[in-house]
Protein backbone atom coordinates (compact mmCIF):
# COMPACT_ATOMS: atom_id res chain seq x y z
CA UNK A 1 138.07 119.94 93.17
CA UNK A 2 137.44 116.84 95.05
CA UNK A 3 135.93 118.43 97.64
CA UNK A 4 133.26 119.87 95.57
CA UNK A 5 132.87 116.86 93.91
CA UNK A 6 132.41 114.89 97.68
CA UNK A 7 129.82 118.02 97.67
CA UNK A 8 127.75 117.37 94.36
CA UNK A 9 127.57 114.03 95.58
CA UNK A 10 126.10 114.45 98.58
CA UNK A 11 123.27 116.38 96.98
CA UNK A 12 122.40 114.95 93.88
CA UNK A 13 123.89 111.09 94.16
CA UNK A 14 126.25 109.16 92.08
CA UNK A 15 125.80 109.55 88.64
CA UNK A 16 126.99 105.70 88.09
CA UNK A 17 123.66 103.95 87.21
CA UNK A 18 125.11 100.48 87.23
CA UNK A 19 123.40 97.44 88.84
CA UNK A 20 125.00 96.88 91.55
CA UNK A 21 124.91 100.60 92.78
CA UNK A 22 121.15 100.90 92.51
CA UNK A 23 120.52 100.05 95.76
CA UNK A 24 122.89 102.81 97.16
CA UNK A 25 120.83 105.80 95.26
CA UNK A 26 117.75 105.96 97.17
CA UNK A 27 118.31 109.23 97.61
CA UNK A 28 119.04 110.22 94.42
CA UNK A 29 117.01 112.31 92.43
CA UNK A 30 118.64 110.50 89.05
CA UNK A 31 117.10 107.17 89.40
CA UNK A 32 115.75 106.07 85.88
CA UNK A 33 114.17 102.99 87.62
CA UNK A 34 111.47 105.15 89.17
CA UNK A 35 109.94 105.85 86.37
CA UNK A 36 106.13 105.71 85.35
CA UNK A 37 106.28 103.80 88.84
CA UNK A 38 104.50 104.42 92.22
CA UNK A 39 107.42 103.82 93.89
CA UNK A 40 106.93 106.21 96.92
CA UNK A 41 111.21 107.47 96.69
CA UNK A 42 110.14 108.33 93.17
CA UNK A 43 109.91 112.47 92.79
CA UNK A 44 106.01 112.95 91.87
CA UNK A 45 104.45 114.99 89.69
CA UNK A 46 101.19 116.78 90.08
CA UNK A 47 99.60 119.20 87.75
CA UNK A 48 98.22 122.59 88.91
CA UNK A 49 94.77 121.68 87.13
CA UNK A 50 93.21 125.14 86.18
CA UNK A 51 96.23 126.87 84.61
CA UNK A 52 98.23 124.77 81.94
CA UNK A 53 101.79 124.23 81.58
CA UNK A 54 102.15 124.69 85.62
CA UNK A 55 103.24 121.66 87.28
CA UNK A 56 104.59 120.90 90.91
CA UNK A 57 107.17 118.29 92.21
CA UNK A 58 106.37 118.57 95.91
CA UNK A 59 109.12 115.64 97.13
CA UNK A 60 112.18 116.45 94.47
CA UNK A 61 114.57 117.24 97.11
CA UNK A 62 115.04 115.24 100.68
CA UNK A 63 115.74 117.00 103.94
CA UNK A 64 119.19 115.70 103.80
CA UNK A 65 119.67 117.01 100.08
CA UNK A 66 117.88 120.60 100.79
CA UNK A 67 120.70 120.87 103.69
CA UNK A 68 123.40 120.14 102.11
CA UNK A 69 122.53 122.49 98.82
CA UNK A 70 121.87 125.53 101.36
CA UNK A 71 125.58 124.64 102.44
CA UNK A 72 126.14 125.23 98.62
CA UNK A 73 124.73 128.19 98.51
CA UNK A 74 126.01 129.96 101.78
CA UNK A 75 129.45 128.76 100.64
CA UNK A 76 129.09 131.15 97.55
CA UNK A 77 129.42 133.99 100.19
CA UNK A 78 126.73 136.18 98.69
CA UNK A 79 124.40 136.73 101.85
CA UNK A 80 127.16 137.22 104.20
CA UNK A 81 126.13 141.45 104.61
CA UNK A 82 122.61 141.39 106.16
CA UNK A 83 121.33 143.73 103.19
CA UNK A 84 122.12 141.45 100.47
CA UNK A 85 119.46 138.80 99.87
CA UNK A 86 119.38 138.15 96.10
CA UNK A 87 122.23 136.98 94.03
CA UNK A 88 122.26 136.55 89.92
CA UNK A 89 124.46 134.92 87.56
CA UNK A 90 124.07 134.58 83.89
CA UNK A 91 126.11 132.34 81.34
CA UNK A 92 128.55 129.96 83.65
CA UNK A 93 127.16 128.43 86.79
CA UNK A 94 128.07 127.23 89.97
CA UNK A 95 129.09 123.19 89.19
CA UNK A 96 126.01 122.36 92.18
CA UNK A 97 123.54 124.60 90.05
CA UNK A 98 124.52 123.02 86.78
CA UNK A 99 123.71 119.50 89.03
CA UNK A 100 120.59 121.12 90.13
CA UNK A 101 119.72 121.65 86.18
CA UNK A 102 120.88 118.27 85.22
CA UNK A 103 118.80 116.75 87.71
CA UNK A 104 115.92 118.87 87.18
CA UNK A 105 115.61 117.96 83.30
CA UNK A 106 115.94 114.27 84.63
CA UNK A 107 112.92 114.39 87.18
CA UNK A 108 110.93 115.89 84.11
CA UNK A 109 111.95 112.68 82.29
CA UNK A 110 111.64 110.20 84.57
CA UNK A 111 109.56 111.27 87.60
CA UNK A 112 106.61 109.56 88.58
CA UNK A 113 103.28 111.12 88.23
CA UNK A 114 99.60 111.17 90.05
CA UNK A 115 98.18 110.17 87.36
CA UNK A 116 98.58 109.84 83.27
CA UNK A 117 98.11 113.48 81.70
CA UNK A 118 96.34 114.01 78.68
CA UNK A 119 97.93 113.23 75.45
CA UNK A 120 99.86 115.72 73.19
CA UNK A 121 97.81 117.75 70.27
CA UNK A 122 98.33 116.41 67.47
CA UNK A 123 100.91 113.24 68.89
CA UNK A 124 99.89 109.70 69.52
CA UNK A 125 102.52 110.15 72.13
CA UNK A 126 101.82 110.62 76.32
CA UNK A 127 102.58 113.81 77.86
CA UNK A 128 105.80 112.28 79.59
CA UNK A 129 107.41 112.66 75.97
CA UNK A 130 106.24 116.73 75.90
CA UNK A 131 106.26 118.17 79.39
CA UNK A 132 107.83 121.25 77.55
CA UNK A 133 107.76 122.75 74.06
CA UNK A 134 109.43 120.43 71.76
CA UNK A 135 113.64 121.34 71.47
CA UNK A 136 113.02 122.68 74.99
CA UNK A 137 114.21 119.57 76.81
CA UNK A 138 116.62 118.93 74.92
CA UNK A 139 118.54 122.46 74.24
CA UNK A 140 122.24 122.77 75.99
CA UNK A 141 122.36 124.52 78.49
CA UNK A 142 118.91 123.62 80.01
CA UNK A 143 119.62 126.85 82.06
CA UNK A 144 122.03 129.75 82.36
CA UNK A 145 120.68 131.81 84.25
CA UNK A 146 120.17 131.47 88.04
CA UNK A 147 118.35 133.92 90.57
CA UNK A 148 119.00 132.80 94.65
CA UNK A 149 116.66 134.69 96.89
CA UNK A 150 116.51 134.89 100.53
CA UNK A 151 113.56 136.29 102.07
CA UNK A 152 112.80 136.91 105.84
CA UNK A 153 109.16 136.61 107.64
CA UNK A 154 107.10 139.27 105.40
CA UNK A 155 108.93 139.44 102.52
CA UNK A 156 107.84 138.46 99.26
CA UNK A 157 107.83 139.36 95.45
CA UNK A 158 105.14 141.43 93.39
CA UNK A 159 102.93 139.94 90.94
CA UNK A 160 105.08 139.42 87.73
CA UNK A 161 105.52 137.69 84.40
CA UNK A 162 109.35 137.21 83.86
CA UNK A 163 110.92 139.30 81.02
CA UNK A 164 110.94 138.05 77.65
CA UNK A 165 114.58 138.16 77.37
CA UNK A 166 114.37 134.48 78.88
CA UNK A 167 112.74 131.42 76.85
CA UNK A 168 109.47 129.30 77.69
CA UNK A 169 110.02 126.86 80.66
CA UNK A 170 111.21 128.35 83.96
CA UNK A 171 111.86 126.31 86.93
CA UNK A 172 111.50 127.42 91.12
CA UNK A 173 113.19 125.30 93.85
CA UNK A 174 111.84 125.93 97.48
CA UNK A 175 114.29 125.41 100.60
CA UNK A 176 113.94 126.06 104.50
CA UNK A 177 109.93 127.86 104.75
CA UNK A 178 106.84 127.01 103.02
CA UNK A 179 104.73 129.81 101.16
CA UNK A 180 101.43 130.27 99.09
CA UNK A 181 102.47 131.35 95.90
CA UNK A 182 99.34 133.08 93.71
CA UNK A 183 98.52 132.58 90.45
CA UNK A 184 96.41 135.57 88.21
CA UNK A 185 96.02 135.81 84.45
CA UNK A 186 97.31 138.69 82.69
CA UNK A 187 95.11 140.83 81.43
CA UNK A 188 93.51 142.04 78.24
CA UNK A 189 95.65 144.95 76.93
CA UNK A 190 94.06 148.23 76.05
CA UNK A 191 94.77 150.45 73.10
CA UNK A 192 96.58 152.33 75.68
CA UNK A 193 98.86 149.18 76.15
CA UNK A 194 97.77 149.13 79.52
CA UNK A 195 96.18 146.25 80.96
CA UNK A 196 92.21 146.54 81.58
CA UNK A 197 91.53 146.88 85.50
CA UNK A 198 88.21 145.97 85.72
CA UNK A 199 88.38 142.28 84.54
CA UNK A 200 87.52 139.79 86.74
CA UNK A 201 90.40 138.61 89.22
CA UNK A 202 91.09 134.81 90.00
CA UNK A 203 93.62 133.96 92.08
CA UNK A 204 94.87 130.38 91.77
CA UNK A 205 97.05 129.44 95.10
CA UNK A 206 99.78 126.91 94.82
CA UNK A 207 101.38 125.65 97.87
CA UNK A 208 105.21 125.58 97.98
CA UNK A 209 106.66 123.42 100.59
CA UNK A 210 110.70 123.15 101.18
CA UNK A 211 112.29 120.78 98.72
CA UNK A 212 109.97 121.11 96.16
CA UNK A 213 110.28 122.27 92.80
CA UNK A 214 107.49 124.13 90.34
CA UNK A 215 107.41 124.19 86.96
CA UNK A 216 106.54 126.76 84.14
CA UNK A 217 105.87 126.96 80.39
CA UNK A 218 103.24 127.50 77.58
CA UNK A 219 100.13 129.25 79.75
CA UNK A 220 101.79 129.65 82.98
CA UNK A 221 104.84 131.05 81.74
CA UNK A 222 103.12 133.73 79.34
CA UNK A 223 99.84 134.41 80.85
CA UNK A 224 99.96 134.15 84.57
CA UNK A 225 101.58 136.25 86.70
CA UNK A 226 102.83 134.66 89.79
CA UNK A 227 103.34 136.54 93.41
CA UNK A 228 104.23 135.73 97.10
CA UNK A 229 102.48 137.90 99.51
CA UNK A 230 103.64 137.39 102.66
CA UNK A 231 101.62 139.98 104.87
CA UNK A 232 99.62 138.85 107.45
CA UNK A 233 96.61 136.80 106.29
CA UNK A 234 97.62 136.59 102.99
CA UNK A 235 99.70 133.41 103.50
CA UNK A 236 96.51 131.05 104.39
CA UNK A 237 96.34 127.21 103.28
CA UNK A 238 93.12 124.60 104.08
CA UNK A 239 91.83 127.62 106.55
CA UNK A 240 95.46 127.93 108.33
CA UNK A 241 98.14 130.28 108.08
CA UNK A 242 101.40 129.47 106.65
CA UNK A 243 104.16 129.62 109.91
CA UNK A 244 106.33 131.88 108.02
CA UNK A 245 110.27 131.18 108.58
CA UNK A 246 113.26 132.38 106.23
CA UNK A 247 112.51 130.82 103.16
CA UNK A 248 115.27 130.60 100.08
CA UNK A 249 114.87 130.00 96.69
CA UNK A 250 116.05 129.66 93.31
CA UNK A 251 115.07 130.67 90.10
CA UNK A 252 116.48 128.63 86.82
CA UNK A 253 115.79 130.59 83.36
CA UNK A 254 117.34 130.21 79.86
CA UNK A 255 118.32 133.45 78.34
CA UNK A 256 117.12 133.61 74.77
CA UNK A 257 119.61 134.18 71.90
CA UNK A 258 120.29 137.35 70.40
CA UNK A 259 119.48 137.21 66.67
């Protein structure tokens, strides 16, 4: 147990918030004093302008907390066969992915943003107090269910919308290789149910670099499917192509409740 306390706190930082430990926490992702700050340790917040309700922390994690949380991960012993490279677990977490959550809910609190966001509909309140659907921040557990994926030089996931079995606001956490991830609407459904394929395709590209953390609800949870394709030319960013290296990630849903 101590031991994977030592652990949690080499990740995430001391949860003690106390004056004379503030000092200590710069590399902490639970620092309350960074916020509505430019303090440039502060986790930042940037929106992905043309789709709403998709935002992206590019600095949440440091190098030194991205190493230590792969050590997390490959401790769980679920990559250890070669063919294995996803793992899922629903209801009880791992303690560092219940850290990962808590922290996560805190950043959306407290981080520190480009700029101030446009205010609430209907609220005379900033969007710092309404990142997600109202009861969303606050609902225990913030996630319980987790999705770790390791993919190798080429590999990459489909365009998708997750299921509906999980609630609005999903969150992605990037370690070891940066990737383009793309962005297209969903489209108009036929009679049929099928979805029209002659509309108009945009693809919005959002750049995923290690240690950074994306953010879905509303509009980019519902509407847009997201993909990584991770053929050759496919992975391009300001005219270059994306050095592809393992990269790892992890998915953090909510499973809705059964009525």
């Amino acid at each position: 147990m101590e031991e994977e306390k030592a652990l949690l706190r080499r990740i995430f930082g001391d949860s003690s918030d106390s004056e004379d430990k503030s000092e200590e926490k710069e590399d902490s992702i639970d620092d309350v004093g960074c916020q509505f700050t430019s303090d440039p340790n502060c986790p930042t917040w940037e929106p992905v302008n043309e789709i709403k309700g998709l935002w992206l922390c590019r600095d949440f994690l440091s190098p030194h907390q991205q190493s230590t949380l792969l050590s997390a991960i490959q401790n769980e012993g679920w990559f250890l066969e070669a063919p294995n490279n996803q793992a899922m677990r629903f209801g009880d977490l791992p303690s560092w992915a219940i850290e990962l959550s808590n922290s996560i809910r805190e950043v959306i609190l407290y981080g520190d943003r480009i700029h101030e966001p446009p205010k609430c509909a209907g609220s005379d309140r900033g969007e710092a107090a309404c990142w997600l659907p109202p009861g969303l921040l606050s609902r225990e557990p913030f996630f319980d269910q987790l999705i770790a994926n390791v993919y190798q030089p080429g590999e990459g996931i489909c365009a998708h919308v997750d299921l509906m079995r999980f609630e609005d606001g999903i969150a992605i956490v990037s370690l070891e290789s940066s990737c383009v991830m793309h962005f297209t609407q969903v489209g108009e459904v036929s009679g049929s149910g099928k979805e029209q394929p002659d509309l108009p395709m945009i693809k919005i590209p959002v750049f995923l670099m290690p240690g950074s953390l994306l953010l879905l609800f509303g509009d980019a949870r519902y509407l847009w499917k997201h993909e990584i394709n991770r053929k050759p030319g496919f992975q391009m960013w300001e005219g270059q192509e994306v050095n592809q290296k393992r990269r790892t990630s992890i998915t953090l849903r909510k499973l809705c409740h059964a009525e």
